[in-house]
Each structure stands twice: as structure tokens, then as C-alpha cells.
Protein backbone atom coordinates (compact mmCIF):
# COMPACT_ATOMS: atom_id res chain seq x y z
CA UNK A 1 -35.26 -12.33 10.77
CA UNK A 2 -32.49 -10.58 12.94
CA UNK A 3 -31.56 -7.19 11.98
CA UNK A 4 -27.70 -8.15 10.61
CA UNK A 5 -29.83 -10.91 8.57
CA UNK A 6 -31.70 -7.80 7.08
CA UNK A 7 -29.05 -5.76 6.27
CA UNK A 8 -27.32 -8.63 4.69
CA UNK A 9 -30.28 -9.42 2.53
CA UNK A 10 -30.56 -5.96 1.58
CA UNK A 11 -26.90 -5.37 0.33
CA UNK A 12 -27.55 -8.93 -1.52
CA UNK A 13 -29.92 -7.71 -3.65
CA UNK A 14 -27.83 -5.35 -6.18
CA UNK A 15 -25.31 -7.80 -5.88
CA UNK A 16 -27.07 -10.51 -6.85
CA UNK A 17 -27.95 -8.62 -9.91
CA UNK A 18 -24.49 -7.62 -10.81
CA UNK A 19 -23.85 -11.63 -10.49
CA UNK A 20 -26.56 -12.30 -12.46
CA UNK A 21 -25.63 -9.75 -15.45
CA UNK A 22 -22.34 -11.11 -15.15
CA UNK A 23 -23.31 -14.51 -15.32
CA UNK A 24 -25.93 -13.69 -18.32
CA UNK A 25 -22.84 -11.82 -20.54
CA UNK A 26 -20.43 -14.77 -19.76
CA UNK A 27 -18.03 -12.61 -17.80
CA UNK A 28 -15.20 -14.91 -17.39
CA UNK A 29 -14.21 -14.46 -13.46
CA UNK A 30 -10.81 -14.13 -14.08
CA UNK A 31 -11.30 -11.39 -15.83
CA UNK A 32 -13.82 -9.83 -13.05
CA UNK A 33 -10.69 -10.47 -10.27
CA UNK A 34 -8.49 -8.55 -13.09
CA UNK A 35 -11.01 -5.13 -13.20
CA UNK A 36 -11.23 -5.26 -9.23
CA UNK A 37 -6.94 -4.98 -9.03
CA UNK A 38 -7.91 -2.08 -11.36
CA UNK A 39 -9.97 -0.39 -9.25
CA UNK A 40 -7.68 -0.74 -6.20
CA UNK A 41 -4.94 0.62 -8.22
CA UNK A 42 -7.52 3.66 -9.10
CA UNK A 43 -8.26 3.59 -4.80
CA UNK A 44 -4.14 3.77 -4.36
CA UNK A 45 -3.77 6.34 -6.53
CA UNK A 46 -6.40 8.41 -4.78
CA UNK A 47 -4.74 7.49 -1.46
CA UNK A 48 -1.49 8.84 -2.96
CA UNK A 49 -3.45 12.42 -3.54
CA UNK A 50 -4.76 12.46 -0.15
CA UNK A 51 -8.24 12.17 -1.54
CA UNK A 52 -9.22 9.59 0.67
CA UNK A 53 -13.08 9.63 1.21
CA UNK A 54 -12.88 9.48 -3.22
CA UNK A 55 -10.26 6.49 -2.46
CA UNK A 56 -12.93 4.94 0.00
CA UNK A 57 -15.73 4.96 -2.30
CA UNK A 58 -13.17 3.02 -5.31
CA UNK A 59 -12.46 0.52 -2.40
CA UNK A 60 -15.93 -0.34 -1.93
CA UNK A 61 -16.46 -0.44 -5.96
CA UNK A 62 -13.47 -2.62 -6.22
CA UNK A 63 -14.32 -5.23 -3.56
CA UNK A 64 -17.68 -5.51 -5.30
CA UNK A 65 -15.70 -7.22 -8.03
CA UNK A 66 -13.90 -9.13 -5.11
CA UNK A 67 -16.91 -10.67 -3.74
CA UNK A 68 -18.79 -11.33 -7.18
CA UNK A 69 -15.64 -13.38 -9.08
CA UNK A 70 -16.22 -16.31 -6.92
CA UNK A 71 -20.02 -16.59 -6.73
CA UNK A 72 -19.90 -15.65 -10.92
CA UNK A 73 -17.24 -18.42 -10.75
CA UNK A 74 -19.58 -21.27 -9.43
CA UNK A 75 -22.62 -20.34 -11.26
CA UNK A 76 -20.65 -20.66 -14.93
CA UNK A 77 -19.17 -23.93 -13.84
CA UNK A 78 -15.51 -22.11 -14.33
CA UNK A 79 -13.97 -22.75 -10.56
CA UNK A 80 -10.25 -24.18 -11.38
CA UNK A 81 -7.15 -24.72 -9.38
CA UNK A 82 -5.89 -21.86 -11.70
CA UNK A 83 -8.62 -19.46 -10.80
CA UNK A 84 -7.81 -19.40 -7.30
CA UNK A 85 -3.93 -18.89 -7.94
CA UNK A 86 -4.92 -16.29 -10.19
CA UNK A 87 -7.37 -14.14 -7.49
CA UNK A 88 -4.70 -14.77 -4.53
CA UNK A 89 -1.85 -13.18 -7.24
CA UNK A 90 -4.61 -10.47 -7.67
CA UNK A 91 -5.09 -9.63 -3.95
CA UNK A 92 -1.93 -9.17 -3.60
CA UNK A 93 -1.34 -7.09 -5.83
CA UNK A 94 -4.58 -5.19 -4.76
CA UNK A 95 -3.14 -5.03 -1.39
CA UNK A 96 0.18 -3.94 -2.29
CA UNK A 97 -1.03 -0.70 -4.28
CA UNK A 98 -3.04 0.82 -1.20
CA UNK A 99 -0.39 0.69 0.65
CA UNK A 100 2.10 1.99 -2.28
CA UNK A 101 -0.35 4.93 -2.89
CA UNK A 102 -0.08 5.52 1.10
CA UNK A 103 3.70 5.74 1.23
CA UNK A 104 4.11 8.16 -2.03
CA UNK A 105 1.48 10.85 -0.05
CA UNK A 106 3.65 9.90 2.95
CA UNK A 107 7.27 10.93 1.44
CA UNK A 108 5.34 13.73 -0.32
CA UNK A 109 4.57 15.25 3.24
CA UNK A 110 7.78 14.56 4.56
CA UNK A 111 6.35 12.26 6.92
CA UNK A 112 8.82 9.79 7.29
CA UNK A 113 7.14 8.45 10.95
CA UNK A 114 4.57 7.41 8.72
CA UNK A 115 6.49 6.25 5.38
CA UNK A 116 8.00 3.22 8.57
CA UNK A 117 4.93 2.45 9.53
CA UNK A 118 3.19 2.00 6.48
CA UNK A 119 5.85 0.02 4.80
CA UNK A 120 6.20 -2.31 8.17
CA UNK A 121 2.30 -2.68 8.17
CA UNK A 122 2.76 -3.38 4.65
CA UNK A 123 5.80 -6.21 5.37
CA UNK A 124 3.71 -8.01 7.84
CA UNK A 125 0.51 -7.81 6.09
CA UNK A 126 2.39 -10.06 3.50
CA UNK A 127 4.06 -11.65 5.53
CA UNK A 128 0.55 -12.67 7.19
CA UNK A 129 -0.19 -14.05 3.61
CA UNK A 130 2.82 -16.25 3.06
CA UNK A 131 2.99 -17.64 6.48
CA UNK A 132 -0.10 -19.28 6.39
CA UNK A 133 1.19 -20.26 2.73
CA UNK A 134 4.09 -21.55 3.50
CA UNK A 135 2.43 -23.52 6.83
CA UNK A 136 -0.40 -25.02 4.82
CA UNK A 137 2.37 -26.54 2.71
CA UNK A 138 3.19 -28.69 5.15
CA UNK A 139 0.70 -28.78 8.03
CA UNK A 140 -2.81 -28.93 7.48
CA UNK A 141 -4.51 -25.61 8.22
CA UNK A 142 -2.92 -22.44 9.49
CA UNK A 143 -5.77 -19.83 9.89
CA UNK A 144 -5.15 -18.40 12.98
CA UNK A 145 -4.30 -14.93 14.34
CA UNK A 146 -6.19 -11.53 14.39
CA UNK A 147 -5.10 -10.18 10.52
CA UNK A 148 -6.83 -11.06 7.52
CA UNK A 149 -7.06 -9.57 4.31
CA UNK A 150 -11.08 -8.91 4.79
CA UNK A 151 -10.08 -7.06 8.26
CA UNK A 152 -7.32 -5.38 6.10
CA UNK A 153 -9.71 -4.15 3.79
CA UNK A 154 -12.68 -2.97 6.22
CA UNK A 155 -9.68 -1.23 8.12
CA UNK A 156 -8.51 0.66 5.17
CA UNK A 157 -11.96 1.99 4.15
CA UNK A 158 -12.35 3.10 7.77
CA UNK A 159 -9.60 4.63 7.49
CA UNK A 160 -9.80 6.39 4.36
CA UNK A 161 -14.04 8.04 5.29
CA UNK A 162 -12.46 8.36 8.74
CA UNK A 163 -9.50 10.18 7.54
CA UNK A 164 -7.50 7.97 10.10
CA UNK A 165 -5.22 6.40 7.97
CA UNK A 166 -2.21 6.82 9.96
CA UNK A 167 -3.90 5.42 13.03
CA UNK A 168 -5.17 2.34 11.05
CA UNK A 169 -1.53 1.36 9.96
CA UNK A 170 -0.48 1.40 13.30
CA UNK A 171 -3.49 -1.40 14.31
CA UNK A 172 -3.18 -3.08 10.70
CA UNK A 173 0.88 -2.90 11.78
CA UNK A 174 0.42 -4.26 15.30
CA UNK A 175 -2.52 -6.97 14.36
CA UNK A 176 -0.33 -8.10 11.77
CA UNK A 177 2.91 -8.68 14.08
CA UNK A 178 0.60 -10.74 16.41
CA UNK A 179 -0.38 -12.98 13.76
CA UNK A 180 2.65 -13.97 11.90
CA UNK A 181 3.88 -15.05 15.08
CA UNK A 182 0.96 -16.45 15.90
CA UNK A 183 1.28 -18.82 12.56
CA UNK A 184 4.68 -19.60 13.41
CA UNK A 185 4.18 -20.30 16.66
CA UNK A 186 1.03 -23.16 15.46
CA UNK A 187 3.56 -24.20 12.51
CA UNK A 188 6.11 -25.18 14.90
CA UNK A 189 3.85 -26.71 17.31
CA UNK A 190 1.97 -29.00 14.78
CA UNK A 191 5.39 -30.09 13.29
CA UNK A 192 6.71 -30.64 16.98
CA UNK A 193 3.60 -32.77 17.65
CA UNK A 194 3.85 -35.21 14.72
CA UNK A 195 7.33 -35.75 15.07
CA UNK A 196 6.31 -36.58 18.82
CA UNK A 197 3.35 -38.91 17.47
CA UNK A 198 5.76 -40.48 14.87
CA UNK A 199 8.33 -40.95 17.42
């Protein structure tokens, strides 16, 4: 086994039991993608303090729930088109708060240089979101470019035990520009290549 196999099985096994608890008491996992937007709120609120090693610890607490409502999801034979509307609603939301929280402590310091960054990391990071919406409305697939919501969240908790925060909205800022683009730029191609095919 390699070691990043290890490490994986290790972190598996508490979660497996919160999945299996879950599953046992008949969470519903719509309500389980519900607490974990709770818990980021709790993380942004934190953030907004400028406690952010406390607001590190509620991120990893609330992503717990993030990665358990699917998984709880299949095993109670409750996956629905509605559930995953619901947990993309949810992550925005969840995403939306951390960066809220970050702008209040922001305009609370008087740091306006970082109020503008923050809100454009915050613009592109849904903007990264509805792109590939929007795309996969009409093309195919539309996955590509550098920003993700999982990389948004690792960044953040870096971030916050780092006390870097600043530093990791200007890479969650820059990422972010590159892949919007990046989805436009494969949007326009793929329509530009059917019409060619069609023609």
C-alpha cells in the first residue's frame, strides 16, 4: 500500500463511522448538506473576527458534512435530481459566507486593497461556477481550468492555519480569472466546431 493510500485509509475510518451513524439514524442528506452551510457560516463568522486558525478548524468540521451527504445519500437509496440542486445551492452559499466574513474583517481594518481583492476573488470564484453551468447547458462537459471549489476550499483552510489569507485571495483571484476564460474559451470552441461539423 503506498503511503497517500495509507493516509487515505486512515482519515476513512472516522468517517466511515460518521456515515454509518448517519445512515443508522436515517439522517436525510439534505439535511446533512443544510448543517455543513451552517458550519461555514460559523467558519465566516470567525473569519470576520480575525480568528482564523478557530475559522480553520469549523472549515474542516463543515466539509466533513460536505463529503458525508453524498456517500449517506447512496447508501439510503435517497440520490435525486433534487438533491444535487439542493447541495450545489448549498455550496454556494457556503462559499459565499467565507468570503463575506473576509470582507467585513477587511472594511473593519480599513483595508480596502484587500476588501477589492476579496470581492473580485469572490466574483470569479462564482463566476467559475456558472460558466461551467451555463456551458454544460449546451455543450457537453466544461470541466476545465485550474479553480475548483475543492481547491477553493483546501486554499482557504491554508490560508486561515497559515494566517495567509490575503495572499490566498490573490491565487484563488488569479486561478479563478484563468479559468473562466478558460471555460469560455472551450464553450466557444465546441460551439464553433459543431456548427463547422453541421455545416
Amino acid at each position: 500500500m503506498t503511503f497517500t493510500g495509507l493516509v487515505g485509509r486512515v482519515f476513512m475510518l472516522p468517517l466511515r463511522l460518521i456515515i454509518n451513524t448517519c445512515v443508522r439514524l436515517r439522517i436525510h442528506p439534505n439535511t446533512l448538506t443544510f448543517i455543513g452551510v451552517l458550519i461555514n457560516i460559523a467558519a465566516a463568522w470567525a473569519l470576520a473576527l480575525g480568528k482564523f486558525v478557530t475559522a480553520g478548524l469549523i472549515m474542516v468540521v463543515a466539509n466533513i458534512f460536505d463529503f458525508i451527504d453524498g456517500k449517506v445519500a447512496v447508501e439510503l437509496g435517497e440520490v435525486s435530481q433534487f438533491g444535487g440542486f439542493w447541495d450545489s445551492v448549498i455550496d454556494r452559499f457556503s462559499d459565499l459566507s467565507l468570503f463575506i466574513g473576509l470582507i467585513y474583517l477587511y472594511s473593519q481594518l480599513g483595508r480596502t486593497d484587500y476588501v477589492m481583492i476579496t470581492a473580485l476573488a469572490m466574483m470569479f470564484a462564482i463566476m467559475t461556477s456558472y460558466t461551467r453551468a451555463r456551458a454544460e447547458s449546451i455543450i457537453k462537459k466544461c470541466k476545465v481550468g485550474f479553480m475548483e471549489r475543492p481547491e477553493r476550499i483546501v486554499l482557504f483552510m491554508i490560508g486561515a492555519f497559515t494566517n495567509r489569507m490575503a495572499a490566498v485571495m490573490w491565487v484563488i483571484l488569479v486561478l479563478s480569472v484563468f479559468t473562466v476564460a478558460d471555460r469560455i474559451i472551450l464553450t466557444y470552441r465546441e460551439l464553433r466546431d459543431a456548427r463547422q461539423v453541421a455545416a
